[in-house]
Protein backbone atom coordinates (compact mmCIF):
# COMPACT_ATOMS: atom_id res chain seq x y z
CA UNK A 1 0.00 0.00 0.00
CA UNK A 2 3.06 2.22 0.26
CA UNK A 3 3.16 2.58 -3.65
CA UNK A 4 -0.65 3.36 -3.61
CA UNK A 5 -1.90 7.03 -5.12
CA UNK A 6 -5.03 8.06 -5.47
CA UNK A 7 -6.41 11.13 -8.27
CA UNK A 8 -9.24 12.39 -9.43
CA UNK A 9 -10.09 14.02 -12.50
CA UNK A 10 -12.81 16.66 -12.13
CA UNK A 11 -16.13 14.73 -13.04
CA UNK A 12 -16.35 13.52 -9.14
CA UNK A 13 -13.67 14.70 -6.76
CA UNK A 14 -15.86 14.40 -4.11
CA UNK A 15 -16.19 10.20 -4.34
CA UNK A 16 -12.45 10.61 -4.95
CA UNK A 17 -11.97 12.22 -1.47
CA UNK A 18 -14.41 9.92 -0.02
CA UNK A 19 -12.69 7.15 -1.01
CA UNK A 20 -9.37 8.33 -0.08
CA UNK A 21 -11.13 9.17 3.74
CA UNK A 22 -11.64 5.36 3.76
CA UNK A 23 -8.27 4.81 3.10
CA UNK A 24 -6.98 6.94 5.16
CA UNK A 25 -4.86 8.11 2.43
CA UNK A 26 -4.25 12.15 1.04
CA UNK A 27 -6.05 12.36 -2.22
CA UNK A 28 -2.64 12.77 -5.12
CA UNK A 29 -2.32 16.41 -6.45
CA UNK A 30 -2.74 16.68 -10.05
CA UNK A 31 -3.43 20.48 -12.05
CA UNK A 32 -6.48 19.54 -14.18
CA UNK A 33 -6.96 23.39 -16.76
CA UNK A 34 -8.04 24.43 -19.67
CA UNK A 35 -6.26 26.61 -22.49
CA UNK A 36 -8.30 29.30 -23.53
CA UNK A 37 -8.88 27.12 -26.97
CA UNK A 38 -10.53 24.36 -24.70
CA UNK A 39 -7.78 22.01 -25.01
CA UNK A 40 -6.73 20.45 -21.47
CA UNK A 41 -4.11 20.16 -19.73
CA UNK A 42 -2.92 18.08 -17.11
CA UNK A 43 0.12 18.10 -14.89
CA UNK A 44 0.86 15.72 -11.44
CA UNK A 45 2.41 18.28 -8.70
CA UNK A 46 4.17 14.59 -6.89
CA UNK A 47 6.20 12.06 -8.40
CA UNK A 48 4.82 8.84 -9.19
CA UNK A 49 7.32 7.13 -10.38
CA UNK A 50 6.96 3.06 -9.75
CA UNK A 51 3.62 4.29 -7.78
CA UNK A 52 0.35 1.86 -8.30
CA UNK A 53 -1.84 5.20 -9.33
CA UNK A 54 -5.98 4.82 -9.18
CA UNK A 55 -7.48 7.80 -11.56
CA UNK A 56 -11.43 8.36 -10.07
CA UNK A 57 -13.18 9.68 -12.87
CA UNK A 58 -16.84 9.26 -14.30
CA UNK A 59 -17.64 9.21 -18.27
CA UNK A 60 -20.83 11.56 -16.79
CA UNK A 61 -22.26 14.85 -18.76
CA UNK A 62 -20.29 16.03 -20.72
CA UNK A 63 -19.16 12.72 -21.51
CA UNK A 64 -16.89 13.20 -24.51
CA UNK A 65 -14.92 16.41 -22.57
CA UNK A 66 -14.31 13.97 -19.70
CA UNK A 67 -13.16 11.02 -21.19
CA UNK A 68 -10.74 12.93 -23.44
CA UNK A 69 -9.18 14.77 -19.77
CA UNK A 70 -9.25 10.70 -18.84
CA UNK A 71 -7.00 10.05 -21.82
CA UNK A 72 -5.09 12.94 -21.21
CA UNK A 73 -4.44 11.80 -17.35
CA UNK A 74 -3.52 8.36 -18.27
CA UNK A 75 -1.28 9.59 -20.83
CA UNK A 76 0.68 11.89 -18.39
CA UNK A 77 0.60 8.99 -16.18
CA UNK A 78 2.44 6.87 -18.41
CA UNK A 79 4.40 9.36 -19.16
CA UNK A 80 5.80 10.15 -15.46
CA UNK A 81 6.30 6.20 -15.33
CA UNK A 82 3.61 5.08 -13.29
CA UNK A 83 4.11 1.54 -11.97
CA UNK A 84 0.31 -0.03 -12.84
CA UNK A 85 -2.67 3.06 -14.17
CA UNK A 86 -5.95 1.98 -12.34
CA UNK A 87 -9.06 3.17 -14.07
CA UNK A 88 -11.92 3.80 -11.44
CA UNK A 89 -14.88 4.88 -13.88
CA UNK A 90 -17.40 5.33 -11.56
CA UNK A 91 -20.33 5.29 -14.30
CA UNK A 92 -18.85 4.46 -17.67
CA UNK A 93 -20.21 6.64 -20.39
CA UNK A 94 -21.58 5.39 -23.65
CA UNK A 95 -22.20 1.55 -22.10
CA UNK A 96 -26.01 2.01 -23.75
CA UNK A 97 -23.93 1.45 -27.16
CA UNK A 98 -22.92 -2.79 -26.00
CA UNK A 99 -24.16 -4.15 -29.18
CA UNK A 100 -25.91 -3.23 -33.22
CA UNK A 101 -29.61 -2.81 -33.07
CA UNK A 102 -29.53 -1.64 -36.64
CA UNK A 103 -27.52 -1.82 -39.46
CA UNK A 104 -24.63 0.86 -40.33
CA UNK A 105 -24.48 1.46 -36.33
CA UNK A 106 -21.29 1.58 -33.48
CA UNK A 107 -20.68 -0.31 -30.79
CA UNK A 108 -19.39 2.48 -28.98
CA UNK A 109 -19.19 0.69 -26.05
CA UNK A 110 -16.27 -1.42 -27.21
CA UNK A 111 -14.66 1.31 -28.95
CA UNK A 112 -14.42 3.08 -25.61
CA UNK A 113 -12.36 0.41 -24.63
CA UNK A 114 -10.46 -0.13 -27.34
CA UNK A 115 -9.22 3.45 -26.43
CA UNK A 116 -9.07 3.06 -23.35
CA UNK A 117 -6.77 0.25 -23.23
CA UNK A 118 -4.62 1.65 -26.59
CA UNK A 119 -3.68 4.88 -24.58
CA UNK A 120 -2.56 2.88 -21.20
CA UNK A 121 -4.94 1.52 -18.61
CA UNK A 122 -4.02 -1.40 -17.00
CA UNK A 123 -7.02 -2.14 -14.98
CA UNK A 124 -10.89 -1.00 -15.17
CA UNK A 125 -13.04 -0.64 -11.63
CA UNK A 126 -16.73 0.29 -12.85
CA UNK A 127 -20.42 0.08 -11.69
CA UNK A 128 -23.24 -1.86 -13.02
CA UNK A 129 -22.87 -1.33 -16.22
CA UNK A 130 -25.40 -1.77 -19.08
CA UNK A 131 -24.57 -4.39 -20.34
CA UNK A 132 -22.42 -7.54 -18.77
CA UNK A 133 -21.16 -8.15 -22.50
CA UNK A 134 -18.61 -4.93 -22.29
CA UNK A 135 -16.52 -6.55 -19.42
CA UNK A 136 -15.54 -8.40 -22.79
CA UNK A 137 -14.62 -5.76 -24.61
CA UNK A 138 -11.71 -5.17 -22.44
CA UNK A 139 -8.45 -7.18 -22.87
CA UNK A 140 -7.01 -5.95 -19.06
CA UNK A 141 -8.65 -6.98 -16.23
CA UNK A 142 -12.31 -5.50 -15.43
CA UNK A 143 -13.53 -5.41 -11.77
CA UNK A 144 -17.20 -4.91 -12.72
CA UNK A 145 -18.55 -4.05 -9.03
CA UNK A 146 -22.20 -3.01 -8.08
CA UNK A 147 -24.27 -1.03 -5.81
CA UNK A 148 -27.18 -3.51 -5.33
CA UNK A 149 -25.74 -4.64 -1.73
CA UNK A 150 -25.92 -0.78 -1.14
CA UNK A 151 -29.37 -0.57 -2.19
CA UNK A 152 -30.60 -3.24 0.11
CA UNK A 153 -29.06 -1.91 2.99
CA UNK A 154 -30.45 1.49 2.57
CA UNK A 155 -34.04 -0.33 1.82
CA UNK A 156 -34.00 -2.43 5.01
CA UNK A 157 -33.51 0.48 6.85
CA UNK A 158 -36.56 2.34 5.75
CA UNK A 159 -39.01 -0.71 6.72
CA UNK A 160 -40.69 -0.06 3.69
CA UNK A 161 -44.33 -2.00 4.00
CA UNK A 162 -45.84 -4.75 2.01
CA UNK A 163 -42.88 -3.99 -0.39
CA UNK A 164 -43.16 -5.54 -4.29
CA UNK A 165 -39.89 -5.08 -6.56
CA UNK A 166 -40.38 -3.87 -9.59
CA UNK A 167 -38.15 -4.09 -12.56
CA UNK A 168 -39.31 -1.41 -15.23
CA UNK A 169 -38.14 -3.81 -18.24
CA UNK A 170 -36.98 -7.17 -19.00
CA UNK A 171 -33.17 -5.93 -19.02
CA UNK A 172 -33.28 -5.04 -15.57
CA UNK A 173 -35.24 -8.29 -14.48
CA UNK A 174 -32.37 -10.36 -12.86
CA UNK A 175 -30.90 -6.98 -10.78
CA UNK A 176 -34.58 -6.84 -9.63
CA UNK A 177 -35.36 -10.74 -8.77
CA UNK A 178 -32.33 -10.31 -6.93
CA UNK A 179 -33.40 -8.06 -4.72
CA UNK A 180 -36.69 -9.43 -4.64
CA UNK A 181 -35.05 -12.71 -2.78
CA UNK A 182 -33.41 -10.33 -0.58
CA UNK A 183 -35.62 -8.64 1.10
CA UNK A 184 -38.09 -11.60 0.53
CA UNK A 185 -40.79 -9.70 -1.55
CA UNK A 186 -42.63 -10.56 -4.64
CA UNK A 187 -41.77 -9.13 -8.07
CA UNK A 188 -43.51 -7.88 -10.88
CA UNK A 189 -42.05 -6.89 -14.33
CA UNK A 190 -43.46 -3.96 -16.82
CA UNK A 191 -43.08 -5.22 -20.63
CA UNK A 192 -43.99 -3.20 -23.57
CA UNK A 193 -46.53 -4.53 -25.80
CA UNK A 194 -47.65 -4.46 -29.05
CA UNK A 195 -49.08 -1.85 -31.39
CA UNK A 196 -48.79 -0.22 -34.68
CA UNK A 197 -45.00 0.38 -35.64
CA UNK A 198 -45.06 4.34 -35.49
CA UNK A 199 -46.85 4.23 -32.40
CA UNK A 200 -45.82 3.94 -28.79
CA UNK A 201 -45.34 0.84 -27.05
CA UNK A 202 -48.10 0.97 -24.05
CA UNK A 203 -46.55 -0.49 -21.10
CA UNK A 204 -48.05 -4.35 -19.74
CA UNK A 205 -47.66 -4.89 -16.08
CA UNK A 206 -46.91 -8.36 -15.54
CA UNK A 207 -47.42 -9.05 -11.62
CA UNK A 208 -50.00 -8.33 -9.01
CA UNK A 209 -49.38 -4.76 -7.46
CA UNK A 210 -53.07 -3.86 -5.80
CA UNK A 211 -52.24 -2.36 -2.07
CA UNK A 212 -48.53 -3.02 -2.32
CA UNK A 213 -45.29 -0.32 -2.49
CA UNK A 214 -43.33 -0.42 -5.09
CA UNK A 215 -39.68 -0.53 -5.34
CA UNK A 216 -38.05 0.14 -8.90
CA UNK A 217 -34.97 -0.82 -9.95
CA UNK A 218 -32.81 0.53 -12.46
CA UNK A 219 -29.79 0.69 -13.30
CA UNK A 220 -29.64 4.31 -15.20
CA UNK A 221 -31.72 7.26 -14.53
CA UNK A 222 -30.97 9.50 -17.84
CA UNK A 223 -34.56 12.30 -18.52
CA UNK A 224 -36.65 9.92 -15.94
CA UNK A 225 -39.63 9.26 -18.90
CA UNK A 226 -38.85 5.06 -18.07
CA UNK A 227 -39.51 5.58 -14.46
CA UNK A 228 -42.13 7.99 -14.55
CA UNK A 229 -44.54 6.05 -17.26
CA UNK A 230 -43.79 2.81 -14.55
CA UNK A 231 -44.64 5.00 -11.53
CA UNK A 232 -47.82 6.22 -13.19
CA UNK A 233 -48.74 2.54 -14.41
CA UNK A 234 -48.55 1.37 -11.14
CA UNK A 235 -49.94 3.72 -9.41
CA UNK A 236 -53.31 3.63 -11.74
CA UNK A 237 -53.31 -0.60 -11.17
CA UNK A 238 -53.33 0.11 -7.09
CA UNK A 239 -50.23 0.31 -5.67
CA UNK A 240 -48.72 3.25 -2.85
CA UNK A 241 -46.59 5.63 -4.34
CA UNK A 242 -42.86 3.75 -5.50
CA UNK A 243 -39.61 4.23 -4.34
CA UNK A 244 -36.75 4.37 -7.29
CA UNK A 245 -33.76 2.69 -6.62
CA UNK A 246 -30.79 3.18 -9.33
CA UNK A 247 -27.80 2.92 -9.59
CA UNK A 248 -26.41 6.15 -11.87
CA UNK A 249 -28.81 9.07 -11.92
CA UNK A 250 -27.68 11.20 -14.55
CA UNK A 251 -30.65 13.43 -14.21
CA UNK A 252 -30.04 15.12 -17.40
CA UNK A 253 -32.38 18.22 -18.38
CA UNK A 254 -35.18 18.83 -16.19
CA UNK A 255 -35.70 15.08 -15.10
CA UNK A 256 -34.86 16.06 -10.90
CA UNK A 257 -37.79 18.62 -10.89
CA UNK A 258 -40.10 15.96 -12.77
CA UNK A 259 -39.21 13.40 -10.28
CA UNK A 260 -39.70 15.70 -7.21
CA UNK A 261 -43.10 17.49 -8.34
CA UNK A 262 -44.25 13.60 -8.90
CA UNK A 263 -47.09 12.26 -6.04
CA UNK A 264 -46.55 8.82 -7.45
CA UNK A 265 -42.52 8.83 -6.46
CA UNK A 266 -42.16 8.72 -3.10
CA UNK A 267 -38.35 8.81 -2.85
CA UNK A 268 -35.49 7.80 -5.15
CA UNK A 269 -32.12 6.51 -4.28
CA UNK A 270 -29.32 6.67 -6.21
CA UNK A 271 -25.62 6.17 -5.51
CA UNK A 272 -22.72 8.95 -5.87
CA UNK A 273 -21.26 7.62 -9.22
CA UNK A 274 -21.88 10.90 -10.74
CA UNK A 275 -22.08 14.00 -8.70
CA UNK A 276 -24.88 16.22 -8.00
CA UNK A 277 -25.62 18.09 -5.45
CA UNK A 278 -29.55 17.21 -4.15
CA UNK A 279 -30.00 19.20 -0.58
CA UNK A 280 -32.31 21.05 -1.77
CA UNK A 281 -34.58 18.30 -2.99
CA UNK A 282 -35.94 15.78 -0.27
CA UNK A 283 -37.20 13.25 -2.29
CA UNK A 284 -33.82 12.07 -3.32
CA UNK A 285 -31.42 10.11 -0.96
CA UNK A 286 -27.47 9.76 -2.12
CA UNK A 287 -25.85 6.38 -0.96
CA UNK A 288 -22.62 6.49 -1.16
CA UNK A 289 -19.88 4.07 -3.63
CA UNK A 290 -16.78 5.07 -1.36
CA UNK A 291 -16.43 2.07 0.81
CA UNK A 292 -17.02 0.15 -2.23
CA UNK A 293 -14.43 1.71 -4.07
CA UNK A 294 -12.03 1.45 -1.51
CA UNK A 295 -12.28 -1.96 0.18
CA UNK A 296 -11.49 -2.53 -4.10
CA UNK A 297 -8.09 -0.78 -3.73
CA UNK A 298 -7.44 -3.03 -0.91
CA UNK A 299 -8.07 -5.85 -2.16
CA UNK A 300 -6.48 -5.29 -5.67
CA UNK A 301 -3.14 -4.03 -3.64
CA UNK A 302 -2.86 -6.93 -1.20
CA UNK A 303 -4.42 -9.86 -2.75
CA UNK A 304 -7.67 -11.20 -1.32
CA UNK A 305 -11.17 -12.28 -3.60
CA UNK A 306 -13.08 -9.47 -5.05
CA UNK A 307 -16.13 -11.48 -5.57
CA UNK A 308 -18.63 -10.34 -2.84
CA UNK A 309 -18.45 -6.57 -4.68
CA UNK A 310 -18.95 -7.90 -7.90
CA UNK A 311 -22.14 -7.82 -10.39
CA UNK A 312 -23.39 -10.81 -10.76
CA UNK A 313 -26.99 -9.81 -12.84
């Protein structure tokens, strides 16, 4: 652990802090500017020569700004010869983009790795990604963690009553029969049905939710139309107002106000992969990645199994 260094890029310094507060570690000094043409530039104020360096950084909004100061910080890395680059990507941008749904389309997903890798990582530490198919992509090591144990301990605590788990699609289904068995609740499923091609899908609920409290799980929150149209469907078939429970909340345009004004949300939890700053709203609760993140460093620096932070979907 002596060789161990901790940065952060500036997507989420606070995690990065967090994290290094676990470890009881000073978070590494590293000038992180602009030039006035936009370009960045990046500069490590310590030596870290034959240092084991961890770079905390999420692919988060704006996504293609960040990941290019990511390349730029592994690069400098290399540069300075770093002993091993560590990757921590908090929530890994473009992950939606695992596979072709159409013709002439990327797989951005693997691209991003293909990058990744080309310009120096040695190692990836990530959240519950999209899809399990991009730990593939890699051809380093991929510790592909998740936040569902975090989940369940913040649920437990709120006693929530005659709880059902929801998952709001078939993609989420095995993250949400997992929790299901854990807190020992039923599960229903929302699946889209059919119609004409140029209309909307109209959501099917597949489950029993009369009387019951929801609990969705997801594991992106991006404009919060998915959640919303399942909160609303469940709430016209019977059920108390839901709680959302997701892993990245990306919150992008004026999703947090739609989610707060909401009767038929009755809280949301996400966890601090990307960083916003909530106070102000009460309906959201932050849980916290840091202890995840850094019983990971541990482990990866003195040996030990990984496999209880894992995803296993």
């Amino acid at each position: 652990m002596e060789h161990l260094k901790v940065f952060s890029g500036t997507s989420n310094r606070a995690l990065a802090e967090a994290i290094c507060r676990y470890l009881n570690i000073k978070l590494g000094e590293v000038d992180l500017s602009r030039f006035k043409s936009g370009e960045i530039y990046v500069h490590y104020r310590e030596s870290i020569r034959n240092d084991d360096i961890f770079i905390v950084h999420s692919l988060s909004h704006p996504v293609n700004e960040n990941l290019v100061e990511l390349m730029v910080m592994i690069d400098a890395a290399k540069r300075a010869s770093a002993k091993t680059i560590h990757l921590m990507i908090p929530y890994f941008g473009y992950a939606r983009h695992s596979r072709k749904k159409l013709p002439r389309q990327p797989i951005s997903a693997k691209l991003i790795a293909d990058i990744l890798t080309k310009v120096g990582a040695e190692r990836i530490i990530t959240v519950d990604l999209n899809s399990d198919a991009i730990e593939g992509f890699f051809h380093i090591p991929v510790d592909h963690l998740t936040a569902l144990d975090l989940m369940i301990h913040h649920i437990e605590k709120l006693a929530i009553p005659n709880p059902i788990v929801v998952s709001p699609d078939a993609g989420r289904a095995k993250m949400a029969e997992r929790l299901a068995n854990r807190l020992n609740a039923p599960f229903a499923m929302l699946i889209k049905g059919q119609t004409h091609p140029h209309e909307a899908k109209p959501l099917q609920l597949v489950g029993d939710v009369k009387g019951r409290t929801p609990i969705i799980v997801d594991d992106i929150i991006d404009t919060g139309a998915t959640v919303l149209n399942v909160a609303n469907k469940l709430r016209a078939n019977g059920a108390h107002p839901s709680y959302i429970c997701a892993s990245h909340g990306l919150f992008s345009g004026d999703c947090i106000d739609q989610l707060s004004e909401n009767d038929n949300i009755k809280q949301i939890l996400v966890t601090d992969t990307i960083h916003h700053q909530l106070e102000e709203y009460p309906k959201f609760k932050i849980m916290s990645m840091a202890e995840v993140f850094g019983t990971a460093i541990q482990i990866i620096m003195t040996g030990g199994s990984i496999d209880k932070l894992v995803n296993r979907k």
